[in-house]
Every structure is written in structure tokens, then in C-alpha cells.
Protein backbone atom coordinates (compact mmCIF):
# COMPACT_ATOMS: atom_id res chain seq x y z
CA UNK A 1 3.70 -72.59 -58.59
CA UNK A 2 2.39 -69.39 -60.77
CA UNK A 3 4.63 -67.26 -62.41
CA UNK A 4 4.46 -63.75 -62.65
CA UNK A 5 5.49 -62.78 -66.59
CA UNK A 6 7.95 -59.99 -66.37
CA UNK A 7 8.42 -59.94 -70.44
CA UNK A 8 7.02 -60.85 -74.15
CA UNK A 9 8.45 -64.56 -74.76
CA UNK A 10 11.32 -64.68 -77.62
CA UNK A 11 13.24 -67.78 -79.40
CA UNK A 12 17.30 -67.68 -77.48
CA UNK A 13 20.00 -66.87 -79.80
CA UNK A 14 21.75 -69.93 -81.23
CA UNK A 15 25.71 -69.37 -80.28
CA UNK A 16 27.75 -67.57 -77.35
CA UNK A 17 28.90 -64.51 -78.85
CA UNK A 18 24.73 -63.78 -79.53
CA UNK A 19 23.44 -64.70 -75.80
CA UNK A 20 21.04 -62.23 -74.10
CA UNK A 21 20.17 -61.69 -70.65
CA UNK A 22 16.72 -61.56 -70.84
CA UNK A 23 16.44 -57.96 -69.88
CA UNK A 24 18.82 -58.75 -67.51
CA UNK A 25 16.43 -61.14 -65.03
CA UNK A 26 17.07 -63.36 -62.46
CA UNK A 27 14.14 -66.10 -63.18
CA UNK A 28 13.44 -67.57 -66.66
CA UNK A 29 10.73 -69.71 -68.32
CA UNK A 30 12.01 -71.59 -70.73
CA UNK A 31 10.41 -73.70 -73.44
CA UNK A 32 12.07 -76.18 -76.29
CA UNK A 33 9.12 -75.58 -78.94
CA UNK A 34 10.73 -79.06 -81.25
CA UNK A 35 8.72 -82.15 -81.09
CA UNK A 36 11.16 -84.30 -82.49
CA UNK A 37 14.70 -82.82 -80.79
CA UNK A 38 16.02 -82.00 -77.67
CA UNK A 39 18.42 -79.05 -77.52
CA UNK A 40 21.26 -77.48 -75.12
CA UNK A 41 20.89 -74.25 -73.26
CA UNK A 42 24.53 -72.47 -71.85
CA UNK A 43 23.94 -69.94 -69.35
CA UNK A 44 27.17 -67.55 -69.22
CA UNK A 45 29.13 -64.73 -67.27
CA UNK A 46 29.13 -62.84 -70.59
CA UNK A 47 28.60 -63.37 -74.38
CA UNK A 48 31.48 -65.20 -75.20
CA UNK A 49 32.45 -65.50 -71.69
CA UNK A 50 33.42 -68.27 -68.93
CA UNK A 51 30.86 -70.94 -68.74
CA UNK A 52 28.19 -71.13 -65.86
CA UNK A 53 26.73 -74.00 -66.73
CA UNK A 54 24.56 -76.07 -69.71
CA UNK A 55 21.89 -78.38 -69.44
CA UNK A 56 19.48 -80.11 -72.10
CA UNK A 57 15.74 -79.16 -72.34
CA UNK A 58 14.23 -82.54 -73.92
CA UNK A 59 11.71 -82.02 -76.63
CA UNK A 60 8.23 -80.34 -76.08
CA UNK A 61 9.40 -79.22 -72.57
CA UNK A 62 9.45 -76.91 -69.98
CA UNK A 63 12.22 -75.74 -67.57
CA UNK A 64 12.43 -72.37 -65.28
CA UNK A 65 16.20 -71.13 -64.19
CA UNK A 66 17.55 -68.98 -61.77
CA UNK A 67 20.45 -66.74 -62.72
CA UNK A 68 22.58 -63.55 -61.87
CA UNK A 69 21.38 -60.45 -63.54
CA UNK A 70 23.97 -60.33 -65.68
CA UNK A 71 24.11 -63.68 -66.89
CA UNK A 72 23.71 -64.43 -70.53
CA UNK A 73 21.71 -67.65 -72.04
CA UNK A 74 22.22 -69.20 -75.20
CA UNK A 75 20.66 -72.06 -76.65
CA UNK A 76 22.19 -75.12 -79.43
CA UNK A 77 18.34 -74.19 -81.35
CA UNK A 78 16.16 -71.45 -81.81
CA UNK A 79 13.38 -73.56 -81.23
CA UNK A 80 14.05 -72.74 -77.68
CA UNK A 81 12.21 -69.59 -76.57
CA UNK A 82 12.50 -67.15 -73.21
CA UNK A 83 10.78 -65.39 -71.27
CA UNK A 84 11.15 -63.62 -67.85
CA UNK A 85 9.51 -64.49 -65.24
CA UNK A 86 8.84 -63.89 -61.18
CA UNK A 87 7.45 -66.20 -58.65
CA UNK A 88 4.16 -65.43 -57.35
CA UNK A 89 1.60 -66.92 -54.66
């Protein structure tokens, strides 16, 4: 898989009133920069809002998401980072 970068990379905000949508995107690259901690990411309906769903990215790893547009993400670190990102072939 190669990803097509749709947007400069940038650590989440840490609690659900803060969450972003990535410039509202529907695919994103995410990274948990911590060696020694593994941290929870929250994607929502809005900041604040009902909860999609959470998952943990373990330390030094990589995961990529799909979401609605609107969707915000949130993560329990900073140390987790974003970016935007499109599938390419």
C-alpha cells in the first residue's frame, strides 16, 4: 500500500472537547511517537460528542483509519501525531 499525503503531520489533541478532524478527511495515518507507552485514540461524531469508537495504538506504531468527514479524533497522549492521507496505486 502507498499513501498519498493529503496534509503536514501534527501531534492529536489530548481530550474530547479539543478533537480535530484532520481537515475534515476520510483516511488517516496515524503514529504513537512513545517508545515506552501505548496510548488510546477516540474517534467522535463531534468534540465532545457521542462516541464512534477507541482503540489503542501500542508504542512505536503505526495505524491508518477510515472515518466520516466530519468525525473528530482525539488521542489519551500527544505523543500521537496525524496526518491525512489517500490511498494510491
Amino acid at each position: 500500500m502507498r499513501l498519498f499525503l493529503k496534509g503536514a503531520e501534527a501531534a492529536l489533541p489530548t481530550s474530547t472537547g479539543t478533537g480535530t478532524s484532520i481537515s475534515q478527511a476520510r483516511v488517516v495515518r496515524l503514529v504513537n511517537t512513545a517508545s515506552g507507552a501505548d496510548h488510546l485514540v477516540t474517534v467522535q461524531e463531534t468534540a465532545g460528542g457521542t462516541t464512534v469508537g477507541s482503540f489503542t495504538v501500542m508504542r512505536s506504531s503505526t495505524e491508518v483509519i477510515e472515518k466520516q468527514a466530519s468525525h473528530i479524533v482525539w488521542a489519551a497522549d500527544a505523543a500521537v501525531k496525524a496526518s491525512a492521507v489517500g490511498f494510491t496505486n
